[in-house]
Every structure is written in C-alpha cells, then in structure tokens.
C-alpha atoms as a PDB file:
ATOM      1  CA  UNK A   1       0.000   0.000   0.000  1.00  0.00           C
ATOM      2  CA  UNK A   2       2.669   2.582   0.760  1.00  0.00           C
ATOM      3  CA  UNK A   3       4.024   1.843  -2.896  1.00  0.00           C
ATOM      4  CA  UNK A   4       0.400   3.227  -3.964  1.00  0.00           C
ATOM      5  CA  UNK A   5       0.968   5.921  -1.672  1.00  0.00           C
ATOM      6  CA  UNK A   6       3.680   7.555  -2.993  1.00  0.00           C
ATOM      7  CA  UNK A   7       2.737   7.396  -6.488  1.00  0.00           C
ATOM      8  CA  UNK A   8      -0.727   9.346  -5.173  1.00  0.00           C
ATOM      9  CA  UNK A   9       2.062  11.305  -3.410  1.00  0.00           C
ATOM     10  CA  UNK A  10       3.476  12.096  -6.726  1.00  0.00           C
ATOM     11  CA  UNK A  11       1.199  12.886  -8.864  1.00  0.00           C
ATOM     12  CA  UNK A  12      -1.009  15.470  -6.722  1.00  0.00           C
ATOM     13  CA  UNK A  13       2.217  17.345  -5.236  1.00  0.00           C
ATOM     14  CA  UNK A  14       4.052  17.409  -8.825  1.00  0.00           C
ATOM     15  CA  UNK A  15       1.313  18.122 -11.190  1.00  0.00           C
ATOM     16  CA  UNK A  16       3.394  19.738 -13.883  1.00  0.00           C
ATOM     17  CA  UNK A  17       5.993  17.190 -13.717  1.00  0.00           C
ATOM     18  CA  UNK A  18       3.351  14.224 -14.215  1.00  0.00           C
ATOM     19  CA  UNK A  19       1.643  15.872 -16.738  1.00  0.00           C
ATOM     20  CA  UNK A  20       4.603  15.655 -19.135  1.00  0.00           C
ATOM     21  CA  UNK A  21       5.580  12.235 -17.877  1.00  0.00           C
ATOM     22  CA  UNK A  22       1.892  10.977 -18.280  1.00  0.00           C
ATOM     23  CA  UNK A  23       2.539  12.658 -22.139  1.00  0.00           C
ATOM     24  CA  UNK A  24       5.980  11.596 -22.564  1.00  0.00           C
ATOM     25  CA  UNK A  25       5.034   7.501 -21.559  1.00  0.00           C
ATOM     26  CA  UNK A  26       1.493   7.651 -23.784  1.00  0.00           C
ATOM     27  CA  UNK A  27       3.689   9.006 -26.699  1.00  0.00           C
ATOM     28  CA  UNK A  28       6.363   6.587 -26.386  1.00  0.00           C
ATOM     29  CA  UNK A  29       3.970   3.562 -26.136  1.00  0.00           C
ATOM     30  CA  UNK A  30       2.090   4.819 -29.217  1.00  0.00           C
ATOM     31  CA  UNK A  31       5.640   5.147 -31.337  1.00  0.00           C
ATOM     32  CA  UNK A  32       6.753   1.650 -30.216  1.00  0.00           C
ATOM     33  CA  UNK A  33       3.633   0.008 -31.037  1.00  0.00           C
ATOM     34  CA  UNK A  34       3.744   1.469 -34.295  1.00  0.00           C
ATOM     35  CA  UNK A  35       7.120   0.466 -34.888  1.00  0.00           C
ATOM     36  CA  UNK A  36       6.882  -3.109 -33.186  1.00  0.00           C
ATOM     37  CA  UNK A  37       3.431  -3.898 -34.570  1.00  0.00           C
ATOM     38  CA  UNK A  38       2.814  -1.144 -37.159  1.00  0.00           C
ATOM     39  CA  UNK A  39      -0.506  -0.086 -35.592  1.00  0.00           C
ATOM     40  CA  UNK A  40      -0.789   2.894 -36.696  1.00  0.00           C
ATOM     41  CA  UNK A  41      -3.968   3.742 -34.951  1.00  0.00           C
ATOM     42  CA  UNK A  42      -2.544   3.351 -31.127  1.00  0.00           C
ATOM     43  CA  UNK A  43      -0.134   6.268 -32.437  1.00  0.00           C
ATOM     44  CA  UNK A  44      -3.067   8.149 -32.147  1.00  0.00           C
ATOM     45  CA  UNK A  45      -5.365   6.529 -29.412  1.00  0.00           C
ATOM     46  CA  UNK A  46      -2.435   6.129 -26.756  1.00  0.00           C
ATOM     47  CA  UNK A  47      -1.136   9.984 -26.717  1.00  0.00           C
ATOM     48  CA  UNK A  48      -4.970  10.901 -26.677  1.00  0.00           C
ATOM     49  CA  UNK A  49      -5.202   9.054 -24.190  1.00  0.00           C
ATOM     50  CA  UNK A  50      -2.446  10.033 -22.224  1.00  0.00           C
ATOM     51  CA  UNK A  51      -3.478  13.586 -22.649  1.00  0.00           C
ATOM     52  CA  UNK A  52      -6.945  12.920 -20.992  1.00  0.00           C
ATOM     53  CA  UNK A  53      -4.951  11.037 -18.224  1.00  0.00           C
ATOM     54  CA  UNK A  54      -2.965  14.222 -17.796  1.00  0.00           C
ATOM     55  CA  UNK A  55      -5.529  16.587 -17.208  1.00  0.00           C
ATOM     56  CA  UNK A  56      -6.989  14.139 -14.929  1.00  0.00           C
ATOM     57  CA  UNK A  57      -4.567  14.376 -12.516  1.00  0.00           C
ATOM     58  CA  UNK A  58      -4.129  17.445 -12.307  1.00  0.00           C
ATOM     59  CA  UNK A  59      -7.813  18.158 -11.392  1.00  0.00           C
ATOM     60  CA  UNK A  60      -8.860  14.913  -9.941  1.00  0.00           C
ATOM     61  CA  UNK A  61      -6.019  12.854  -8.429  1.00  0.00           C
ATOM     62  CA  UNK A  62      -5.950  14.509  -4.819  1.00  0.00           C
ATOM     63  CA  UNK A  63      -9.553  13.369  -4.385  1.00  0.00           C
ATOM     64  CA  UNK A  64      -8.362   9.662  -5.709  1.00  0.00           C
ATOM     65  CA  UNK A  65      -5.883  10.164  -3.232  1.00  0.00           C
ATOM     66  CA  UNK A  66      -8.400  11.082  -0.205  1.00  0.00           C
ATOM     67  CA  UNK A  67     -10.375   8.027  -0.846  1.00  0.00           C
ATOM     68  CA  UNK A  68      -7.605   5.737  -1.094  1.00  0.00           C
ATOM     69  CA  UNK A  69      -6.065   7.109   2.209  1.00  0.00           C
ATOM     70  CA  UNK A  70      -9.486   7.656   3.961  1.00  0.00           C
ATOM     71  CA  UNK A  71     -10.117   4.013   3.190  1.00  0.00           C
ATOM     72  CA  UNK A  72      -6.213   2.325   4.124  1.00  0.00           C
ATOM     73  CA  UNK A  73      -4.793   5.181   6.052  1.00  0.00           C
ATOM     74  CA  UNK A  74      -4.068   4.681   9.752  1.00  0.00           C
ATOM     75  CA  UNK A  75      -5.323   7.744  12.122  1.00  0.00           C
ATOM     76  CA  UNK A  76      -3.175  10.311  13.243  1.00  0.00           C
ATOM     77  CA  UNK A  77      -2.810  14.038  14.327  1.00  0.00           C
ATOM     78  CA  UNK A  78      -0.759  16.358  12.603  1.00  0.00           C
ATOM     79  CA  UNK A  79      -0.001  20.674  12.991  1.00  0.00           C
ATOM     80  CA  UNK A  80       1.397  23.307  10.610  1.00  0.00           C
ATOM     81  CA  UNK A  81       4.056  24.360  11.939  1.00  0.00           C
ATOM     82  CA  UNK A  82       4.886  27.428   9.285  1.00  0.00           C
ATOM     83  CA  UNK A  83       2.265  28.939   6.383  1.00  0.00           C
ATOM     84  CA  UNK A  84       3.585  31.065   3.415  1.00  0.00           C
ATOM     85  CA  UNK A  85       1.723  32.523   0.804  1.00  0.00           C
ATOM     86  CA  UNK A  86       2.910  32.013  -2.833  1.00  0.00           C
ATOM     87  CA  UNK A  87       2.935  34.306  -5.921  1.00  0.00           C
ATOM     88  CA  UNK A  88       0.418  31.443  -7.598  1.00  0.00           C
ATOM     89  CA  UNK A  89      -3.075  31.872  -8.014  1.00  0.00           C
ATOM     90  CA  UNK A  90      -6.006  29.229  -8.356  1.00  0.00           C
ATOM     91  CA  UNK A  91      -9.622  30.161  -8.543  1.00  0.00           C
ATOM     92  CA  UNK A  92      -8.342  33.922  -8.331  1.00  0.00           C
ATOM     93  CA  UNK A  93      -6.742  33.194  -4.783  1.00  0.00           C
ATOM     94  CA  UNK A  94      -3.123  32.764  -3.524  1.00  0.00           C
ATOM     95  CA  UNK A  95      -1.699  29.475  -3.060  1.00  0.00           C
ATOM     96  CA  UNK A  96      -0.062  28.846   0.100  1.00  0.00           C
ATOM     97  CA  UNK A  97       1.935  26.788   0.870  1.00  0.00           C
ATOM     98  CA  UNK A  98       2.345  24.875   4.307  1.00  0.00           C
ATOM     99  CA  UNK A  99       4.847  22.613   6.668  1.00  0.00           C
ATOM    100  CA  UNK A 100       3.598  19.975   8.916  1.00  0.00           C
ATOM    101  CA  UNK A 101       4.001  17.676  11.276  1.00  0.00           C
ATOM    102  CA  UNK A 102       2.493  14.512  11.476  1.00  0.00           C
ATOM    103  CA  UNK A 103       2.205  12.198  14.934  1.00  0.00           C
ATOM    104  CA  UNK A 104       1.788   8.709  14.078  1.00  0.00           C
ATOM    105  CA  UNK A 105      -0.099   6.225  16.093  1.00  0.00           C
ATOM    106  CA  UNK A 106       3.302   4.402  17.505  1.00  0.00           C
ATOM    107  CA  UNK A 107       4.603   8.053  18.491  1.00  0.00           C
ATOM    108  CA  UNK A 108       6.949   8.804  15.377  1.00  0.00           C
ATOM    109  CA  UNK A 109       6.970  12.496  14.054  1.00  0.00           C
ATOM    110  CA  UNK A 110       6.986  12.904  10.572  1.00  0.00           C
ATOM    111  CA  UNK A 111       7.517  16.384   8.534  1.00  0.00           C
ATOM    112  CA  UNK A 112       5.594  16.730   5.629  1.00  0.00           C
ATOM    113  CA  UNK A 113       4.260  19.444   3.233  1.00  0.00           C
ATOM    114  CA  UNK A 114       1.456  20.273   0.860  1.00  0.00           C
ATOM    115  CA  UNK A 115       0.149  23.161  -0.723  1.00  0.00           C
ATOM    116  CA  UNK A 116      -3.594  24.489  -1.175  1.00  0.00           C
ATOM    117  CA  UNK A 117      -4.009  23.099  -4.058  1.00  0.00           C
ATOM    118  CA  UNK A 118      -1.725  19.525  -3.613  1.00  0.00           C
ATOM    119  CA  UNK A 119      -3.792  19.321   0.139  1.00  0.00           C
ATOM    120  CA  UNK A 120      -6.011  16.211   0.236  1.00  0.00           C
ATOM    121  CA  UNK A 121      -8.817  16.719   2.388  1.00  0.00           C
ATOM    122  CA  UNK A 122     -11.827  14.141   3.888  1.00  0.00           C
ATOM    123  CA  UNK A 123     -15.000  14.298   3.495  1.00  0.00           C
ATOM    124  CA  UNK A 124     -14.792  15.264  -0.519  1.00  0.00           C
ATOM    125  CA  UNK A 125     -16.198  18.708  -0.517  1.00  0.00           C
ATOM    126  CA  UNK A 126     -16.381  21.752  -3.188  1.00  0.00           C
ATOM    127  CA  UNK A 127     -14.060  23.944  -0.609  1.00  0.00           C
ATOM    128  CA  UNK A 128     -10.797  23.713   0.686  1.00  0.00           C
ATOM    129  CA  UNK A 129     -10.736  23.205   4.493  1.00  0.00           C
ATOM    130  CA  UNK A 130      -7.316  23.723   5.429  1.00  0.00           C
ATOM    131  CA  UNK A 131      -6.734  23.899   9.299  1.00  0.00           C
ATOM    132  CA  UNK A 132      -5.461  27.305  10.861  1.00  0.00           C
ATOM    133  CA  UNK A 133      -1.535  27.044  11.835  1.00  0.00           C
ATOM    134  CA  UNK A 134      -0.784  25.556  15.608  1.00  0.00           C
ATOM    135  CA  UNK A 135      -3.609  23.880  15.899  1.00  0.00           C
ATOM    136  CA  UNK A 136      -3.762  20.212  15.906  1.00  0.00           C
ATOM    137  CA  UNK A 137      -5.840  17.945  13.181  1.00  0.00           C
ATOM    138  CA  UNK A 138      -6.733  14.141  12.767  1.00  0.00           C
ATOM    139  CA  UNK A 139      -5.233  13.081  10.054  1.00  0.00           C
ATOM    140  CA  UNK A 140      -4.848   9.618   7.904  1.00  0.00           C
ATOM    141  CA  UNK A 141      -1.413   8.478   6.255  1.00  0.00           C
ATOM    142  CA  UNK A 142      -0.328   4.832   5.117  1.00  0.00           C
ATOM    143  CA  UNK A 143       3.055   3.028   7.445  1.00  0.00           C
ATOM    144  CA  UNK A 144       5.778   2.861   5.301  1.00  0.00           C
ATOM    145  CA  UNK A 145       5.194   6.369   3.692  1.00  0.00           C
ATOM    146  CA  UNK A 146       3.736   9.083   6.267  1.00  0.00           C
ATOM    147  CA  UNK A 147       4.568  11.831   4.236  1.00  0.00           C
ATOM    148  CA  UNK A 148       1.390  11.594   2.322  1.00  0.00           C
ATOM    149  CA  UNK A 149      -1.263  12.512   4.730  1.00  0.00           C
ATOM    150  CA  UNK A 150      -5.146  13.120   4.285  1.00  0.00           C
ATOM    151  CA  UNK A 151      -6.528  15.973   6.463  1.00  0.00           C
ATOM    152  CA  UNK A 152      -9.905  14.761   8.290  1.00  0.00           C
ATOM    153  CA  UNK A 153     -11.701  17.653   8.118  1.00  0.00           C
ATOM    154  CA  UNK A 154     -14.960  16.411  10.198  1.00  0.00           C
ATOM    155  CA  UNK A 155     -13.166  14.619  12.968  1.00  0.00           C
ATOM    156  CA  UNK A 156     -11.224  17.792  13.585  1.00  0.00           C
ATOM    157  CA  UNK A 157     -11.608  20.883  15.637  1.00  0.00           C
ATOM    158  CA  UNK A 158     -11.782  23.277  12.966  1.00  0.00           C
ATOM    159  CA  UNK A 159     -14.222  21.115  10.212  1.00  0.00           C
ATOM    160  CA  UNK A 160     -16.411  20.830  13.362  1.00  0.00           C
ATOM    161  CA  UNK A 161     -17.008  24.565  13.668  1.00  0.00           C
ATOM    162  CA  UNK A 162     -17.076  24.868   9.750  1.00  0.00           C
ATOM    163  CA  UNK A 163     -19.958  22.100   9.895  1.00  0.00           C
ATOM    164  CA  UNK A 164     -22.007  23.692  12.378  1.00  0.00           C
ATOM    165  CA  UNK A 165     -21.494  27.442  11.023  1.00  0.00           C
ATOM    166  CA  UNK A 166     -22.484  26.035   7.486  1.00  0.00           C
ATOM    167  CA  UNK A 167     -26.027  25.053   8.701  1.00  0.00           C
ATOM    168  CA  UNK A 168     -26.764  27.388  11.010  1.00  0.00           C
ATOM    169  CA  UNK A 169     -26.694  29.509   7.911  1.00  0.00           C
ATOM    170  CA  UNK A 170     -30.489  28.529   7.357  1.00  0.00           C
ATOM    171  CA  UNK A 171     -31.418  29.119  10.993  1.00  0.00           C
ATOM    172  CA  UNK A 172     -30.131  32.927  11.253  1.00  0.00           C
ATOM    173  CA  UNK A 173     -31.333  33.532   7.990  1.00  0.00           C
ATOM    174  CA  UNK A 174     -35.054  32.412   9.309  1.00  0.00           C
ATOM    175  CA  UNK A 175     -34.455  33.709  12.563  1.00  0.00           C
ATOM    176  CA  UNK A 176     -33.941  37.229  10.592  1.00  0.00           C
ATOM    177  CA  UNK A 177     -37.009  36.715   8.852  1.00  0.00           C
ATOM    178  CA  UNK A 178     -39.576  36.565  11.775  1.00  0.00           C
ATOM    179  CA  UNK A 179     -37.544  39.214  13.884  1.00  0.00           C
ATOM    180  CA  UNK A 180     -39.073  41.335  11.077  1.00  0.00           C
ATOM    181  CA  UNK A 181     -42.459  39.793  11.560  1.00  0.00           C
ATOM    182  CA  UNK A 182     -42.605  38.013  15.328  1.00  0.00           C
ATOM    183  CA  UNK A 183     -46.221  36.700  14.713  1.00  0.00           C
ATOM    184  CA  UNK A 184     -46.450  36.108  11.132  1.00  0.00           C
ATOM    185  CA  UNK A 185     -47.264  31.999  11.080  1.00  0.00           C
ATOM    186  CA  UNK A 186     -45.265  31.273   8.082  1.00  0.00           C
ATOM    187  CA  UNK A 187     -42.137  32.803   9.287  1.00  0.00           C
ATOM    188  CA  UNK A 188     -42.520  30.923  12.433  1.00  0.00           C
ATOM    189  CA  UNK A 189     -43.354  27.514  11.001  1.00  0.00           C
ATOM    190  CA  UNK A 190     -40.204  28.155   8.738  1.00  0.00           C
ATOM    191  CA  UNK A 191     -38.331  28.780  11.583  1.00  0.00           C
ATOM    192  CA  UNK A 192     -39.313  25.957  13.728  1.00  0.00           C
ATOM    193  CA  UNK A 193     -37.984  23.737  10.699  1.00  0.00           C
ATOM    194  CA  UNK A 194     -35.235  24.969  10.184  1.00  0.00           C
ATOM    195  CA  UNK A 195     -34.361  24.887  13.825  1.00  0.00           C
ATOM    196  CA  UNK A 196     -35.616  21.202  13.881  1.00  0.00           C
ATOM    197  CA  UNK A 197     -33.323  20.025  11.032  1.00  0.00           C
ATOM    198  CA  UNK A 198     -30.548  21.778  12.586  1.00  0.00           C
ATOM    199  CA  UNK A 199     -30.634  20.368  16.379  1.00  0.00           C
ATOM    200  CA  UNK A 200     -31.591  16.943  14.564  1.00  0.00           C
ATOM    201  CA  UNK A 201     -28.498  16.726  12.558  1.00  0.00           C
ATOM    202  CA  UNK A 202     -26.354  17.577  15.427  1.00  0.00           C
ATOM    203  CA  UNK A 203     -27.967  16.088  18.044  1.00  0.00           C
ATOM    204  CA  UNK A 204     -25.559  13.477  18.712  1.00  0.00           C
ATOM    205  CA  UNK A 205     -22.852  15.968  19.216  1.00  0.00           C
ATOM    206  CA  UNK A 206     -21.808  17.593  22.598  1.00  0.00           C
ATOM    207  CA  UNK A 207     -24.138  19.389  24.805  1.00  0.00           C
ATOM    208  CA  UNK A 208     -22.996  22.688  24.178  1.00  0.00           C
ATOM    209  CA  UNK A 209     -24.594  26.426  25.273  1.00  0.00           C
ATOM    210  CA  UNK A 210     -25.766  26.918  21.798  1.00  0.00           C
ATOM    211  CA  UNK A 211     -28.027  23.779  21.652  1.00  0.00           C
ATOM    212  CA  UNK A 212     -29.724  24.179  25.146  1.00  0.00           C
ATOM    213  CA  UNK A 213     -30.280  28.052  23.423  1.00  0.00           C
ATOM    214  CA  UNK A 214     -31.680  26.763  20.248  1.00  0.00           C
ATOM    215  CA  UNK A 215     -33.378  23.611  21.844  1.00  0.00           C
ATOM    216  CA  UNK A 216     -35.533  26.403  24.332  1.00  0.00           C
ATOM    217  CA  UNK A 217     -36.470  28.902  20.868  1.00  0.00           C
ATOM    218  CA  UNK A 218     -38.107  25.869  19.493  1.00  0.00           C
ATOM    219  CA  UNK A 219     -40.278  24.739  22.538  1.00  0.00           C
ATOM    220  CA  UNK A 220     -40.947  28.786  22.428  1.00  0.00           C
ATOM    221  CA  UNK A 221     -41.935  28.890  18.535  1.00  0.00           C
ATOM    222  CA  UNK A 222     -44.240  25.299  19.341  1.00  0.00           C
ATOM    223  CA  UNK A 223     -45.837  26.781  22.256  1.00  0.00           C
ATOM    224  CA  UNK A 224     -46.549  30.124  20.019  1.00  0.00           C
ATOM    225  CA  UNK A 225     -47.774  28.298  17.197  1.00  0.00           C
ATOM    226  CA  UNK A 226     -50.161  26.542  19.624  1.00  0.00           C
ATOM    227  CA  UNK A 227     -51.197  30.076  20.787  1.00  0.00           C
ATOM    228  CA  UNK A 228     -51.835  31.540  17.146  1.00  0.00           C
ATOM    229  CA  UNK A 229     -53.979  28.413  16.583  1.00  0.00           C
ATOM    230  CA  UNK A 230     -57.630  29.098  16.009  1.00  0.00           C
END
C-alpha cells in the first residue's frame, strides 16, 4: 500500500511534472507500437489518451488520493508548523503553501508538506478546508510512507465549527425573517424547521450552550404556534 501511496504522493504534489511524464510515456507507447506492430492507430489513441490522463490528474487525483487514504490510512494528528503565501493563483486566490508535522499512532513524528491546491482533504467537498496554523488535526497516512497525509476535516476541531457554522446559515437567515415579523405563522413555522433540522443533525454531538439556546427557541416557537392556533 505505501508503494500506492507515494505514487498518489506524486502525482497530486508534482502536477506539472506528471503531466509531461503521463505525455511523454502515452507518446512513447504509441511510437513503439507502431514500430513493433505497425498499428498505426494506437499512435493516435495512446497519446490521446495520455493527454486525458494528464488533465486528470491534475484536477482529480488529490480526491483519488483522499479516498484511497481515507479508506487504508491509519489515524493520526498532525499541525502546521509554518504557512507562506505564494505568488500562484487558483480560482483567483493565492496558493499557500504549508509545513507539517504529522504524529503517528506508535509516536513517530513525521515532517511533511502540501500546498492548497496539492492538500487532500476528507470528506470530498467543493471547498478547501485547510486547518489554521498551531492547531492540531486528525489526520490519515499509510506506514511505510507518512509523508502523504489526508486531512480529516470532520473529525477535527476546525471542520467541526465549519460544519455547524455552514447550517446554522439557514437558521439565522429564518431567525432574521420573523424578527421582522414576530407573529407572522409562516415565518414561524419556517423557523421551527429549520431549527428542527438543525438540532436533529447535530444532536448526537456535545451538549454545548448553543443547543440548550436553540433547543428552548423551538419549545418557544411550538408553544406560540399553539397560541396563534384558532
């Protein structure tokens, strides 16, 4: 597995270098295969091929690479240590580029990199969840080669937060609706729900200040609703 690894390891921190390999090896197959067994179609099929392959990895092989370590990977933690932003943009944005340090699970410290766009990151999302500098994440990584690690966003301090502040979005955006209208039964029916989905998706979390807060609005709202009920 850690062969598999570092290949992963490869091809999402050197993206320019693999695309020209990925070219280089689909070209060459295609010329020997026209001069071993003169098909002259695989000239053009393998280097079309390769090219496809090419711009595959560059866009998709860090999420091949977070579901092969989120599924072999043994759990560990891991902290940048040092953050610097680059002169490189993607999606209009710097890249940075950071230095870690994992802890494996037998107590070996490992120094590793990755960059914002190299990072592989668990669960697969449309956003790049990189954790803030000093503070420590779970992270995955395969014995043998620990320099290619997976960040688990989710099981981590910082993806927690993220989680919770992503759907609360719903709830403050309802709760701003009825302060505008306190007795108005649609906003309040759309803001028991949305407080309902929320405290139900996170109800097997910790006990924290917030829910107890939220938990009391929505026996309010129900006994409200109950009041405005002809």
């Amino acid at each position: 597995m850690y062969m598999i690894s570092a290949v992963l390891y490869f091809l999402t921190h050197h993206p320019i270098w693999s695309f020209l390999m990925i070219l280089f090896f689909s070209f060459a197959m295609g010329i020997l295969l026209l001069i071993w067994r003169n098909h002259v179609k695989w000239f053009f099929i393998l280097p079309t091929v390769g090219f496809l392959a090419a711009i595959f990895n560059i866009f998709l092989t860090h999420y091949l690479n977070s579901l092969f370590l989120n599924a072999v990977g043994t759990e560990g933690t891991a902290i940048i240590v040092y953050a610097e932003e680059t002169n490189s943009l993607y999606n209009d944005q710097y890249v940075w580029e950071y230095e870690v340090v994992l802890k494996t699970s037998d107590g070996q410290d490992v120094a590793t990199s990755f960059t914002t766009m190299s990072a592989s990151i668990y669960p697969l999302r449309n956003a790049i969840l990189i954790p803030p500098k000093g503070e420590v994440f779970v992270a995955r990584y395969v014995s043998g080669f620990e320099r290619n690690i997976l960040i688990m966003s989710d099981k981590s301090d910082y993806g927690k937060k993220w989680v919770i502040n992503t759907d609360l979005k719903p709830v403050i955006k309802a709760e701003g609706q009825l302060a505008t209208s306190p007795t108005n039964p649609k906003f309040i029916s759309e803001y028991r729900l949305a407080l309902q989905v929320f405290l139900e998706k996170h109800r097997d979390g910790p006990v924290s200040a917030l829910m107890r807060r939220y938990e009391q609005k929505l026996e309010a709202l129900e006994a409200t609703e109950r009041k405005l009920q002809p």
